[in-house]
Protein backbone atom coordinates (compact mmCIF):
# COMPACT_ATOMS: atom_id res chain seq x y z
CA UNK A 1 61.84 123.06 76.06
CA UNK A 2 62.72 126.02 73.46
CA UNK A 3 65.78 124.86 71.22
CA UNK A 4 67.34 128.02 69.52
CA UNK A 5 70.64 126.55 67.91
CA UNK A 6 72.44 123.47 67.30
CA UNK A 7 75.72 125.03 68.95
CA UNK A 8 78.19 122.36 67.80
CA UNK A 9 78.01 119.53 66.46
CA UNK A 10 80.64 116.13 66.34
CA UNK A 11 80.61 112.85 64.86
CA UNK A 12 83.43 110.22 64.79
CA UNK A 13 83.39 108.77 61.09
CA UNK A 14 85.15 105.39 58.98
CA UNK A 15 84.47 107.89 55.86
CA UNK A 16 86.52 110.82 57.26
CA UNK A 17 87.78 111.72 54.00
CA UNK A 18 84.35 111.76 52.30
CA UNK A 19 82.72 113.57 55.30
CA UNK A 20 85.25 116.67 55.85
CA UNK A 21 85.36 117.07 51.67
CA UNK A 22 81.58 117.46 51.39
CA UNK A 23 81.94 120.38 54.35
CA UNK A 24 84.70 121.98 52.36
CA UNK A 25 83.73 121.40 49.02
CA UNK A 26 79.63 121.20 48.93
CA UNK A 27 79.11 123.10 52.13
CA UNK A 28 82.38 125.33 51.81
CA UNK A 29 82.80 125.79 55.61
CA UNK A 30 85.94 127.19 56.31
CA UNK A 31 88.65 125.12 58.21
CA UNK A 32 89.50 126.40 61.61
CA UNK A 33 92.09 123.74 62.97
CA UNK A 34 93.33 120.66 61.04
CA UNK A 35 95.12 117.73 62.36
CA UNK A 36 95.64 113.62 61.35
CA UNK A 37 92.10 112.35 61.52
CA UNK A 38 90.67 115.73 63.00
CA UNK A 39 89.57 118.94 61.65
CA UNK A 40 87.19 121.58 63.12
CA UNK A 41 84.85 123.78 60.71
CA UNK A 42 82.95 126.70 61.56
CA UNK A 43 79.44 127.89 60.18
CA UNK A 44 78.91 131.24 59.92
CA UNK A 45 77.31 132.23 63.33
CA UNK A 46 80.79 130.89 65.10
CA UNK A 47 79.01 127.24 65.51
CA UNK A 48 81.51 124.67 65.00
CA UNK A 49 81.20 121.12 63.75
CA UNK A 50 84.28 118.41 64.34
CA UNK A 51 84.74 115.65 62.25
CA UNK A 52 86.87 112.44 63.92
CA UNK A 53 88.58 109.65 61.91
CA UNK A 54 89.21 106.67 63.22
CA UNK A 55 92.69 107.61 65.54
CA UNK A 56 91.13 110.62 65.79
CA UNK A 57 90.87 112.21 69.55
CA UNK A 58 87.54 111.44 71.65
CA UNK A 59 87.78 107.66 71.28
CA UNK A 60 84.47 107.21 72.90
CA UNK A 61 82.55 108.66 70.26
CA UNK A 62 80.45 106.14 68.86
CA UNK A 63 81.33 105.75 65.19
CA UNK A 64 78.43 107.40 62.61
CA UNK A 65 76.71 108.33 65.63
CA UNK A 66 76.74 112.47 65.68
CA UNK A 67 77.06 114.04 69.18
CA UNK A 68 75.10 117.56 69.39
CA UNK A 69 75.26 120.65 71.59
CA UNK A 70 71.87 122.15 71.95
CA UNK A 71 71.32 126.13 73.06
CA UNK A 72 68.03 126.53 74.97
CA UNK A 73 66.57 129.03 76.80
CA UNK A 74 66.33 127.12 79.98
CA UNK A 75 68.83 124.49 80.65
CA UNK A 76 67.11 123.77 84.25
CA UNK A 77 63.92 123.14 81.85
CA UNK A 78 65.85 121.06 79.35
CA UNK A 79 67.48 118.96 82.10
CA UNK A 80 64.19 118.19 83.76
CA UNK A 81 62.51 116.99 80.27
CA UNK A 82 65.84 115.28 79.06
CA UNK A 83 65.90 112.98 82.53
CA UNK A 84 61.94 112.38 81.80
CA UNK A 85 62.47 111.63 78.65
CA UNK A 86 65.16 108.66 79.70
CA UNK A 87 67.85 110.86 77.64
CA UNK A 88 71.29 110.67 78.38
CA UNK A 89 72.95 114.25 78.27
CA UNK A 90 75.62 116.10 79.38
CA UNK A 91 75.71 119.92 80.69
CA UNK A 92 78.33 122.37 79.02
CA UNK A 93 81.45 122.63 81.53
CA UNK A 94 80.69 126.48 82.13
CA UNK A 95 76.69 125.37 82.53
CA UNK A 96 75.82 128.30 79.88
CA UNK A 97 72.56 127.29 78.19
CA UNK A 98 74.16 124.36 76.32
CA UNK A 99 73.11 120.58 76.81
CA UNK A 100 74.96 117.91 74.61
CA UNK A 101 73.17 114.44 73.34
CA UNK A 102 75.00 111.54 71.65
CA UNK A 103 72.74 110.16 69.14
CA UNK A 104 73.72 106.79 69.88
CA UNK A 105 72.45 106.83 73.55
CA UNK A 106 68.53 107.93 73.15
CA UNK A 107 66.72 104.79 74.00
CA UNK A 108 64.33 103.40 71.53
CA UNK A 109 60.52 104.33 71.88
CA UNK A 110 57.88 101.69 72.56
């Protein structure tokens, strides 16, 4: 499979605080919606990370565990190497070239 972009990215943090200043402050990514224990940046290209806090929406997220949205060139491709691979994923709704993959649930190698 040919990744081209990390699309979006998400993680569900304890250190919410300490996570969404260093994108401000360090990484100066400007703010494109803010609310209690949310806020969404956005990266040049239009790529967009979220950081969650702990009441923060998507309650499934596993905490420090980063969820990622993948662009490839061939999603059947991707789909077919990610179920090989024993990788839990998850299609974009619109089923564009996007795949997402939470950190937390690639299994172990050995």
């Amino acid at each position: 499979m040919y990744v081209k972009a990390i699309s979006w990215m998400g993680v569900k943090t304890e250190k919410f605080d300490e996570l969404t200043r260093f994108f401000r402050e360090v990484l100066n990514l400007p703010v494109m919606s803010e609310e209690r224990d949310f806020v969404v940046f956005q990266l040049p290209n239009k790529d967009q990370v979220e950081v969650f806090g702990p009441s923060g929406p998507n309650q499934d997220f596993v905490p420090d565990s980063p969820v990622c949205g993948f662009l490839v060139d061939d999603i059947e491709q991707a789909r077919d190497e990610l179920i090989q691979a024993g990788i839990v994923y998850q299609c974009s709704q619109d089923m564009s070239r996007v795949f997402y993959v939470k950190v937390a649930a690639i299994p172990p190698r050995g």
